[in-house]
Protein backbone atom coordinates (compact mmCIF):
# COMPACT_ATOMS: atom_id res chain seq x y z
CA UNK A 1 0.00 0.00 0.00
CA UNK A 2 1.34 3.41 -0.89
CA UNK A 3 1.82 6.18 1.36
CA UNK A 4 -1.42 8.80 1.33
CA UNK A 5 -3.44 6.62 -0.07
CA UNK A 6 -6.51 6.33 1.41
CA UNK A 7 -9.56 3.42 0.71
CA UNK A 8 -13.04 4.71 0.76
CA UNK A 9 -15.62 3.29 3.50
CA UNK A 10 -18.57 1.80 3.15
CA UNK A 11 -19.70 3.57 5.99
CA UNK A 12 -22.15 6.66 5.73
CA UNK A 13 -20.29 9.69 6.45
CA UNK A 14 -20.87 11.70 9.61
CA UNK A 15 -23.08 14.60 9.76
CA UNK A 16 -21.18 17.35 11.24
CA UNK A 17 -22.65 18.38 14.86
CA UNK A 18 -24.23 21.78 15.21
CA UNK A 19 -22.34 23.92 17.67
CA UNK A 20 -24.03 23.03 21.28
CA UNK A 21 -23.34 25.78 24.12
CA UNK A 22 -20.58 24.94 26.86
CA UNK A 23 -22.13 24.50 30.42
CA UNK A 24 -20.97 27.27 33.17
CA UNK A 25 -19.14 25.11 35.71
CA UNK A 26 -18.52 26.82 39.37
CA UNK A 27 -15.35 27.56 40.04
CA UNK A 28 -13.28 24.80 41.63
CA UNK A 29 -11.08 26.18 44.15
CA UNK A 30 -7.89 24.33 45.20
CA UNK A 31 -6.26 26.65 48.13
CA UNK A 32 -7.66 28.81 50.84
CA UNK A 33 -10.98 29.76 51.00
CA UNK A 34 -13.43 26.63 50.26
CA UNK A 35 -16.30 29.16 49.34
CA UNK A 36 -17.33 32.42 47.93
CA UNK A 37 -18.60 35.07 50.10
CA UNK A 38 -22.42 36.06 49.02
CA UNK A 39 -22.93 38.96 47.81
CA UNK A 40 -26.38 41.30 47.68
CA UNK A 41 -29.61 39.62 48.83
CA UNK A 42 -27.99 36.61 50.14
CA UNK A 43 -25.31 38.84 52.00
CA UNK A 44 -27.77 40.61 53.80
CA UNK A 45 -29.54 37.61 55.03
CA UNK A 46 -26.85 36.06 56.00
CA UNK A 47 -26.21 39.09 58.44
CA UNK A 48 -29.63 39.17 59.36
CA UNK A 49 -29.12 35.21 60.46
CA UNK A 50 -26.03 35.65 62.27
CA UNK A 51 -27.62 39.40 64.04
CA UNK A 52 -30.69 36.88 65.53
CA UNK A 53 -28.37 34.19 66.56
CA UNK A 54 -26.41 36.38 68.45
CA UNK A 55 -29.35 38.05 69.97
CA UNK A 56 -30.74 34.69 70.54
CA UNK A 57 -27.77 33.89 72.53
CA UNK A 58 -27.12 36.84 74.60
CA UNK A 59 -30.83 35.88 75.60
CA UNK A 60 -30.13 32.38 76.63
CA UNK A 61 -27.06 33.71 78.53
CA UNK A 62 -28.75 36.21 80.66
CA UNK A 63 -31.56 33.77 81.97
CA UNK A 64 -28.90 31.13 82.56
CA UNK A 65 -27.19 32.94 84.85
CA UNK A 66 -30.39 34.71 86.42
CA UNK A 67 -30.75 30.78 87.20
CA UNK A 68 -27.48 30.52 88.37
CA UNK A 69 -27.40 33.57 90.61
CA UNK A 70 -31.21 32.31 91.90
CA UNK A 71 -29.32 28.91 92.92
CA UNK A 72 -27.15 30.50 95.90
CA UNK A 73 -24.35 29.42 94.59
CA UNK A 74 -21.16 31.47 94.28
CA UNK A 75 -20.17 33.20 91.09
CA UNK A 76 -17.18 34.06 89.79
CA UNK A 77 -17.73 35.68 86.82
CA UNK A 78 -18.46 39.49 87.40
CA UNK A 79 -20.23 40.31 83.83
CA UNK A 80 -22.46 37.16 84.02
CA UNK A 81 -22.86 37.56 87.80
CA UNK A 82 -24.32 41.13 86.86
CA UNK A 83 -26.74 40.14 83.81
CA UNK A 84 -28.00 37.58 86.29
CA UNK A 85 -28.81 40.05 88.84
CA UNK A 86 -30.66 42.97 86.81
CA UNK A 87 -32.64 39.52 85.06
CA UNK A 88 -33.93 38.47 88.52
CA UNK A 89 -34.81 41.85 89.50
CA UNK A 90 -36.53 42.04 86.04
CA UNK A 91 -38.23 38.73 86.88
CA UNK A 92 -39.31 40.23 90.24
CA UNK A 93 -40.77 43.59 89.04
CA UNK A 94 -42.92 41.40 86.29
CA UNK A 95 -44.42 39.29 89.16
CA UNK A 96 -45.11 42.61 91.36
CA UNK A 97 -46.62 43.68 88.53
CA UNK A 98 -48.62 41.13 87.61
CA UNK A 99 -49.88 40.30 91.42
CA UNK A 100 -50.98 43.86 91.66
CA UNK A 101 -52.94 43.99 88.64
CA UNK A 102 -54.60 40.71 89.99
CA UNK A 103 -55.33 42.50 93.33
CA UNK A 104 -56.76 45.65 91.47
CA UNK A 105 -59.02 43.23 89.06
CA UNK A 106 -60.63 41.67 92.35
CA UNK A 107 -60.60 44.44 94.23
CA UNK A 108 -62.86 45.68 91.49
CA UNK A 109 -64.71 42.48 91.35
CA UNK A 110 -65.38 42.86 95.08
CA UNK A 111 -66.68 46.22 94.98
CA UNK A 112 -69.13 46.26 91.84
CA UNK A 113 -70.68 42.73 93.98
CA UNK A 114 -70.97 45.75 97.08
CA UNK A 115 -73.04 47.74 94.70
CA UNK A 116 -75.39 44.76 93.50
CA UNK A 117 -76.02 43.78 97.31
């Protein structure tokens, strides 16, 4: 067989394939960072997340050590020791508060009974 030539198959020939778009892959990254910050919309929820979590927590903190402080135990920690103070006096003035209204109410009830007598 000579060089260049070539033998003709019996084969149909190939169509050739229309030009298909290439898919966007996300970016693979190989040092530092394993993710993108967000950005816009997604940024500011994000913030919004980690703003309630935190609030969430400071929450949590406060009536843990109200409990602590209401256990008579000793307490070491001056900033907690304080938050758990002002919370039981916060817990206190609620109940006042609530007792008196309670008093007022039958107080009330009492006296409109006085008039129907």
């Amino acid at each position: 067989m000579a060089q260049g030539f070539k033998m003709k198959s019996k084969a149909p020939a190939k169509k050739a394939k229309a030009s298909q778009k290439q898919k966007q892959k996300p970016k693979q990254l190989s040092k530092g960072r394993k993710a993108f910050s967000a950005k816009g919309r997604k940024a500011a929820l994000a913030k919004q997340d980690a703003e309630t979590s935190k609030a969430i927590n400071r929450k949590n903190e406060v009536t843990v050590a109200a409990r602590a402080m209401g256990s008579g135990d000793r307490f070491f920690l001056s900033d907690i020791k304080v938050a758990g103070k002002k919370e039981i006096g916060k817990n206190k003035a609620q109940l006042r508060k609530k007792e008196s209204k309670s008093i007022k109410m039958s107080e009330r009830l009492t006296q409109q009974l006085n008039k129907l007598k």
